[in-house]
C-alpha atoms as a PDB file:
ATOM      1  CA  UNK A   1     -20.672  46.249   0.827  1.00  0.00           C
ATOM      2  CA  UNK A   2     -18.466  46.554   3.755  1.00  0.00           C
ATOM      3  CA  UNK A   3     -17.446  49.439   5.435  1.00  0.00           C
ATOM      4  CA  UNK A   4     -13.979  49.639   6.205  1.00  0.00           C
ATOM      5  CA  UNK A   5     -12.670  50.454  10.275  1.00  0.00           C
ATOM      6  CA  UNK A   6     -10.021  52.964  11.139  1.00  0.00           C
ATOM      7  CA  UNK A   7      -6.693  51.048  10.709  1.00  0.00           C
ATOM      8  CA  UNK A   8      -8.106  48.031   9.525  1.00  0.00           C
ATOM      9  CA  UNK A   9      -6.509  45.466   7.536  1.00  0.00           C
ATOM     10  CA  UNK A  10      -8.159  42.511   5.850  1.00  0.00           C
ATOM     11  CA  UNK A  11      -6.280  39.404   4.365  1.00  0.00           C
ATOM     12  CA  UNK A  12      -7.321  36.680   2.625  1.00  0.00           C
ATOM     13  CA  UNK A  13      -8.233  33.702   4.478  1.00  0.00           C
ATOM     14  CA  UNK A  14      -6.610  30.511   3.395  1.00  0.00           C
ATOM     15  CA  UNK A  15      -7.002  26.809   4.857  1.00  0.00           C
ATOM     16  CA  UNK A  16      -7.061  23.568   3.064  1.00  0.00           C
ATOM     17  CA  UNK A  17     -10.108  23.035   0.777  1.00  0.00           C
ATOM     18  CA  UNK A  18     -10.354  26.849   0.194  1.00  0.00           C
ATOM     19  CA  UNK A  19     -10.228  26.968  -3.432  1.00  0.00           C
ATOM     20  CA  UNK A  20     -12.977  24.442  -3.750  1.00  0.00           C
ATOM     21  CA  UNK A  21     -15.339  26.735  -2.142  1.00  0.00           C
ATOM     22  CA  UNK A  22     -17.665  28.723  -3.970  1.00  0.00           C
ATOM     23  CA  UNK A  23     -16.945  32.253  -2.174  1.00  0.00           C
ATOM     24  CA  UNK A  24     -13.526  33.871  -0.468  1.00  0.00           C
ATOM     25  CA  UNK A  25     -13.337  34.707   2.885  1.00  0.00           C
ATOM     26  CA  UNK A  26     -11.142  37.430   4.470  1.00  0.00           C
ATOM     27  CA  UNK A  27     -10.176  38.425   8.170  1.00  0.00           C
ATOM     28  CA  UNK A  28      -9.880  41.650   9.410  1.00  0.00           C
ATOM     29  CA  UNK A  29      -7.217  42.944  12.029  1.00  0.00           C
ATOM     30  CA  UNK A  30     -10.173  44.218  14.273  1.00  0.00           C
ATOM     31  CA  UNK A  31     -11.797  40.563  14.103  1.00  0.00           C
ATOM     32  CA  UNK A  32     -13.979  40.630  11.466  1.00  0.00           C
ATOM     33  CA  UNK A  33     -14.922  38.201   9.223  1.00  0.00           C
ATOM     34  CA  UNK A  34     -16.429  38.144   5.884  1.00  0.00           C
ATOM     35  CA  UNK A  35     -16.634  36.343   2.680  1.00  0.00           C
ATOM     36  CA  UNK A  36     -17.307  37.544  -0.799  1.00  0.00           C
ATOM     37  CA  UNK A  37     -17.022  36.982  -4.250  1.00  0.00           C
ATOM     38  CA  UNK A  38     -14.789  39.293  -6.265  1.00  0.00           C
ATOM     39  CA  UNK A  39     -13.785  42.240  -3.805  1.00  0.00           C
ATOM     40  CA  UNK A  40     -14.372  42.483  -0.570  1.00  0.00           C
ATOM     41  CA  UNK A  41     -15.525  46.624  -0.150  1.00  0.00           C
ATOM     42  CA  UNK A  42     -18.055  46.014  -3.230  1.00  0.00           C
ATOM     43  CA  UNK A  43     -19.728  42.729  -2.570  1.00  0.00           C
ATOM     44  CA  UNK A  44     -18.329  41.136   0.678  1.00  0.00           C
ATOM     45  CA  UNK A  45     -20.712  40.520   3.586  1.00  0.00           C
ATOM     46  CA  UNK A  46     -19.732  40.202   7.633  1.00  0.00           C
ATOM     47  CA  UNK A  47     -20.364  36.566   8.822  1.00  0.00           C
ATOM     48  CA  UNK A  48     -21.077  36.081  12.584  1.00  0.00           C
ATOM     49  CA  UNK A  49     -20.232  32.525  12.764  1.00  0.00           C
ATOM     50  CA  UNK A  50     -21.272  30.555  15.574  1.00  0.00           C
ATOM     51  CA  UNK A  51     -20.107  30.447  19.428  1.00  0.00           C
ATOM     52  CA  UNK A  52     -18.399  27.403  20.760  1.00  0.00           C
ATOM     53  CA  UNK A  53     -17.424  27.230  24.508  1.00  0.00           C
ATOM     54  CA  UNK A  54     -16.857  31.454  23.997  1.00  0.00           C
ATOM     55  CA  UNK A  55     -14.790  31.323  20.817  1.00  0.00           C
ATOM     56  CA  UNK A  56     -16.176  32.476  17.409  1.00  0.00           C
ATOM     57  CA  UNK A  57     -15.704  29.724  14.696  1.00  0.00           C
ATOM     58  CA  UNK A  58     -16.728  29.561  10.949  1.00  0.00           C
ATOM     59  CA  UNK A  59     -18.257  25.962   9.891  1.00  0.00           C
ATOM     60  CA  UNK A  60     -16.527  25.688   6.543  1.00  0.00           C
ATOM     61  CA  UNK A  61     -18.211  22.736   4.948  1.00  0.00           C
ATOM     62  CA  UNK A  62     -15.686  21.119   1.926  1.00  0.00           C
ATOM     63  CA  UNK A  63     -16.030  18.320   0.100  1.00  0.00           C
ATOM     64  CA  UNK A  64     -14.615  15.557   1.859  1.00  0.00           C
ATOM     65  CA  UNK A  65     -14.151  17.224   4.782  1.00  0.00           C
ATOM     66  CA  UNK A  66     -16.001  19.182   7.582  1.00  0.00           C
ATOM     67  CA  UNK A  67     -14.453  21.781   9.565  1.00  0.00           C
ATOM     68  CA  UNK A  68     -14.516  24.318  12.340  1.00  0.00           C
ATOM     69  CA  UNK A  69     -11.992  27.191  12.293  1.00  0.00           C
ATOM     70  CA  UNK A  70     -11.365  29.326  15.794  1.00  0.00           C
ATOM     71  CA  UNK A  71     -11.658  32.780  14.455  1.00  0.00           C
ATOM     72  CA  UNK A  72      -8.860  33.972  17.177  1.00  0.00           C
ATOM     73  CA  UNK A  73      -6.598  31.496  16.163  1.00  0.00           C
ATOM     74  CA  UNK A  74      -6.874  32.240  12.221  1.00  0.00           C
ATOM     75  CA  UNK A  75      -6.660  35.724  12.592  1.00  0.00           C
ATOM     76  CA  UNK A  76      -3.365  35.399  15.195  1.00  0.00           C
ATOM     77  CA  UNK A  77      -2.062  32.840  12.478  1.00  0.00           C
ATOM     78  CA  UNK A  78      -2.447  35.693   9.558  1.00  0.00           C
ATOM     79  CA  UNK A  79      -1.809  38.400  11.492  1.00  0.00           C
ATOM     80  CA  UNK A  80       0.927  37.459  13.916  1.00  0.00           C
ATOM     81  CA  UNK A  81       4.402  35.673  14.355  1.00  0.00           C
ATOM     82  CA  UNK A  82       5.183  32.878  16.557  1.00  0.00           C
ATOM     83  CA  UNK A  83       8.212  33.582  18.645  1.00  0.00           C
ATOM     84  CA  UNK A  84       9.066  29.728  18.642  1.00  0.00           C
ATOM     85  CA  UNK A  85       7.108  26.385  17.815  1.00  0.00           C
ATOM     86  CA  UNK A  86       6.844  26.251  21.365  1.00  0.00           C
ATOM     87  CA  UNK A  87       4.023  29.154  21.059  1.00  0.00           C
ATOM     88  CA  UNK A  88       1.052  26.663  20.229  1.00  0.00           C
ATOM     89  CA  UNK A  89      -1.474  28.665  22.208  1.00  0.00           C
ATOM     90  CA  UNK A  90      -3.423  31.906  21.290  1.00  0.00           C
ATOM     91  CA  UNK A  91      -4.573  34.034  23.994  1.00  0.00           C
ATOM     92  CA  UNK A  92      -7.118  36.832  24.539  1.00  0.00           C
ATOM     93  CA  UNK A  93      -4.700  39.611  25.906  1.00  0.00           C
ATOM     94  CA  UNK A  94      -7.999  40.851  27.805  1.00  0.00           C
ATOM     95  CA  UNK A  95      -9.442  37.743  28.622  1.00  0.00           C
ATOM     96  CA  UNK A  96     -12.388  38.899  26.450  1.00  0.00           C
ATOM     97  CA  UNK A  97     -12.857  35.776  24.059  1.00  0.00           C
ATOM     98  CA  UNK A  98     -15.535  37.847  21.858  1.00  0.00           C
ATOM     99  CA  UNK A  99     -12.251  40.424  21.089  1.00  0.00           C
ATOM    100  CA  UNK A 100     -10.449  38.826  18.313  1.00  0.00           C
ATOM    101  CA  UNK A 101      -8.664  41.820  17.544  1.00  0.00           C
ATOM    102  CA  UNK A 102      -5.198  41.347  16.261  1.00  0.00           C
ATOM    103  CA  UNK A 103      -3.921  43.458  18.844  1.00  0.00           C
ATOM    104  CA  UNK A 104      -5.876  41.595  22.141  1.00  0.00           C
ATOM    105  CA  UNK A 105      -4.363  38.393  20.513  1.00  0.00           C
ATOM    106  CA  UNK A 106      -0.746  36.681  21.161  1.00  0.00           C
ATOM    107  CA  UNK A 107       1.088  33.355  20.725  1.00  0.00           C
ATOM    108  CA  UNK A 108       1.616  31.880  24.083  1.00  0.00           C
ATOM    109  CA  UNK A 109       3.540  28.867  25.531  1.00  0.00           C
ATOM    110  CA  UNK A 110       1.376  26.058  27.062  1.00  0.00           C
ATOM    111  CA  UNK A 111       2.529  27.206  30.964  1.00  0.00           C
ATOM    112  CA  UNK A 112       1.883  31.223  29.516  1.00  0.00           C
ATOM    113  CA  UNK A 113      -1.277  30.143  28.825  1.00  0.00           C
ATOM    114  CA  UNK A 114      -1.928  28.582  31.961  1.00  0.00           C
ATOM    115  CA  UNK A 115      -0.794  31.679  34.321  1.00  0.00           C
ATOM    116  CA  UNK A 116      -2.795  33.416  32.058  1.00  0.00           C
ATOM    117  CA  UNK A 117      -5.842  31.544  32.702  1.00  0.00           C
ATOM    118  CA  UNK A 118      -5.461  31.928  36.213  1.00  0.00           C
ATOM    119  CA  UNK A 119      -5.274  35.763  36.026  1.00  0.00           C
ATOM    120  CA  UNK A 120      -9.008  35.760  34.300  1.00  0.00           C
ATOM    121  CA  UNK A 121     -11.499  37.889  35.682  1.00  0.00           C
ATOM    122  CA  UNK A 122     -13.811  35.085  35.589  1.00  0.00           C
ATOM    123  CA  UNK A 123     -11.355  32.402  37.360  1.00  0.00           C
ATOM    124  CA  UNK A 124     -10.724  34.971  40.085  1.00  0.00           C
ATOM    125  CA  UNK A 125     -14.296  35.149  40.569  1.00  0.00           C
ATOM    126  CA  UNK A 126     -14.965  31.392  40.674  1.00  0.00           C
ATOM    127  CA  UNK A 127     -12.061  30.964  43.187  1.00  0.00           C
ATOM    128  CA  UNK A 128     -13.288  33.832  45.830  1.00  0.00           C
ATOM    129  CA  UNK A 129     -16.905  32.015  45.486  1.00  0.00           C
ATOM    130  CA  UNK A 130     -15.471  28.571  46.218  1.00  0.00           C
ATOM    131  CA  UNK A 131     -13.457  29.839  49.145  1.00  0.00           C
ATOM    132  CA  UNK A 132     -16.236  31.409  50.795  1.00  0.00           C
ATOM    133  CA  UNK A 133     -18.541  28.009  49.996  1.00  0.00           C
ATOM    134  CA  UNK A 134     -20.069  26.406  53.168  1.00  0.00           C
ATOM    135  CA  UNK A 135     -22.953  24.427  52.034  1.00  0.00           C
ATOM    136  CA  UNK A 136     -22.986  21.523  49.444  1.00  0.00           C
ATOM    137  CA  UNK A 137     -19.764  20.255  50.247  1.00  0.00           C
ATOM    138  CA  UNK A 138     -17.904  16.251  50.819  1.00  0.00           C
ATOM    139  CA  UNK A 139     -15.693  17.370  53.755  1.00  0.00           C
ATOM    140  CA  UNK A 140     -15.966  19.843  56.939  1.00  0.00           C
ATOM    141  CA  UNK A 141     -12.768  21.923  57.825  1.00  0.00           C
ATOM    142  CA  UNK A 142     -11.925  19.298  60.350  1.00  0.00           C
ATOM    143  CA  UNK A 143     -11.606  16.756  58.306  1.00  0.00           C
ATOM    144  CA  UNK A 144      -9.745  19.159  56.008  1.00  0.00           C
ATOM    145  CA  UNK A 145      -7.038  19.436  58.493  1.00  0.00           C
ATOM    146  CA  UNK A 146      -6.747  15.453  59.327  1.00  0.00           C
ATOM    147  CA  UNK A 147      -6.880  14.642  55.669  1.00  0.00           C
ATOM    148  CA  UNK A 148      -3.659  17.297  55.650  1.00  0.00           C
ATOM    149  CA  UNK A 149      -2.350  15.733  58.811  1.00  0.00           C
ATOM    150  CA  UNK A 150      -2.588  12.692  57.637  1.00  0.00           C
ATOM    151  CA  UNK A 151      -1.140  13.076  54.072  1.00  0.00           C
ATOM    152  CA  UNK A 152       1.964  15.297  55.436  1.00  0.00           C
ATOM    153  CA  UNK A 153       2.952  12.288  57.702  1.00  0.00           C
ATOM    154  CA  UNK A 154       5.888  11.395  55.772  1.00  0.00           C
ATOM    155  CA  UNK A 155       6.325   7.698  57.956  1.00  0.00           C
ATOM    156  CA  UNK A 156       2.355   6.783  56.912  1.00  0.00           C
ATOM    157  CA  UNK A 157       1.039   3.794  56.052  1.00  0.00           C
ATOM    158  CA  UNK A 158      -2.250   4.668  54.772  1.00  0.00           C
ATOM    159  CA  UNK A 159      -2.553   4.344  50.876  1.00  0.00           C
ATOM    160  CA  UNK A 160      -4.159   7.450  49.613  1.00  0.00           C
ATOM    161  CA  UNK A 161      -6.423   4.996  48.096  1.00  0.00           C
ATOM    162  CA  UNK A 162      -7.262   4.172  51.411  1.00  0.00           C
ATOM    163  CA  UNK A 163      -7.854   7.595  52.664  1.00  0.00           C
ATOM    164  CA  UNK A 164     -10.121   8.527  50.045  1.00  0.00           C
ATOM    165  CA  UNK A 165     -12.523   5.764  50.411  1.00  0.00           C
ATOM    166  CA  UNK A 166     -12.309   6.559  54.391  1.00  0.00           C
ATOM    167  CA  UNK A 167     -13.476  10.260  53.799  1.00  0.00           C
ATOM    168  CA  UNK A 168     -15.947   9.022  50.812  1.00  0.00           C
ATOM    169  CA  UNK A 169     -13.992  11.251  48.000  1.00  0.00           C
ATOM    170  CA  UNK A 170     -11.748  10.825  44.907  1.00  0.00           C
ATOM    171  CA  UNK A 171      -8.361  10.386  45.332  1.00  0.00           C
ATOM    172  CA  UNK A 172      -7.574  13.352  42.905  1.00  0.00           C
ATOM    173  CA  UNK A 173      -9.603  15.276  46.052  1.00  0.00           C
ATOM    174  CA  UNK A 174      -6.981  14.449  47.819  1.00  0.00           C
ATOM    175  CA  UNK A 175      -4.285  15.547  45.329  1.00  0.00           C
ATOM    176  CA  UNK A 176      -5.826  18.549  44.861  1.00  0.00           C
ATOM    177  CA  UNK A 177      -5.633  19.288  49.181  1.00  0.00           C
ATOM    178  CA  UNK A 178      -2.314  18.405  49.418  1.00  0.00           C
ATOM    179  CA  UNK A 179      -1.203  20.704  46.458  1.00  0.00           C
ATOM    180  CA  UNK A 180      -3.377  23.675  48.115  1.00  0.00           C
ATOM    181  CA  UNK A 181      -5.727  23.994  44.822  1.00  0.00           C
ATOM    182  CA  UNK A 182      -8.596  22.448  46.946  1.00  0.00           C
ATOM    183  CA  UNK A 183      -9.381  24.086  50.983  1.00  0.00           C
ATOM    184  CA  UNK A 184      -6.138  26.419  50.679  1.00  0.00           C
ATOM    185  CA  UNK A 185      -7.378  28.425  53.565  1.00  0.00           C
ATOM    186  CA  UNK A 186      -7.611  25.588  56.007  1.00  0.00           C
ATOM    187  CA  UNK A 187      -4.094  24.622  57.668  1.00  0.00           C
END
């Protein structure tokens, strides 16, 4: 028996193989999940999945075919509308991946999704921690600013290729400095 939530609404969940399966599942509007046989408030019972990189998912094993739903995405696909096929992406309004609420949820653009990303509590922490980094690194702050020198000279001859293996890093290191992702604060 399930107890029902203030202002919650559960739907029937439907992917393919569904009917084959033995029980129904349902999603809630507040995130919940649950599968049961004839009604969900008599006999349905609240699955908690497992966790994969943060998300919830449901292992629905069908014949033929195994399969691993994203709770967040199911419920935004039942619960909400894409503005355009563009919107591919569902996002945790809060940046909370365990809140699957219909309301924390939203269809996103791929780029939306990225400036979203970068707006996470956790990213903003990561980023202040690698800016403040002075031990365990390739490359001092000296050879920060050659590397920078050398890769604004617009009349060089040096391959990056060539730089790289000079400074004993990747050449997507080097990228990453000349876009200002990597040593931002060094000029």
């Amino acid at each position: 028996m399930i107890k029902k939530l203030p202002d919650e609404t559960w739907k029937n969940l439907e992917f393919p193989g569904w009917k084959q399966l033995r029980k129904k599942y349902a999603l809630s509007s507040q995130g919940r999940v649950a599968s049961y046989s004839h009604n969900i408030q008599e006999d349905g019972k609240l699955l908690n999945g497992s966790v994969t990189t943060g998300y919830k998912t449901l292992n629905m094993h069908r014949s033929g075919s195994n399969g691993t739903l994203y709770v967040h995405r199911e419920i935004a696909r039942i619960f909400s509308r894409k503005s355009s096929p563009r919107h591919k992406y569902v996002i945790h309004l809060n940046h909370d991946k365990s809140d699957n609420s219909a309301k924390n949820l939203r269809w996103v653009t791929l780029d939306e999704m990225i400036a979203h990303q970068q707006k996470s509590p956790a990213k903003l922490a990561y980023k202040k921690v690698q800016a403040n980094r002075t031990s365990g690194l390739k490359l001092s702050a000296t050879q920060v600013r050659s590397i920078k020198k050398l890769l604004a000279n617009k009349n060089r001859q040096t391959t990056i290729k060539k730089i790289a293996e000079k400074y004993g890093v990747s050449e997507m290191t080097l990228y990453r400095i000349k876009s200002g992702e990597n040593w931002s604060k060094v000029k």
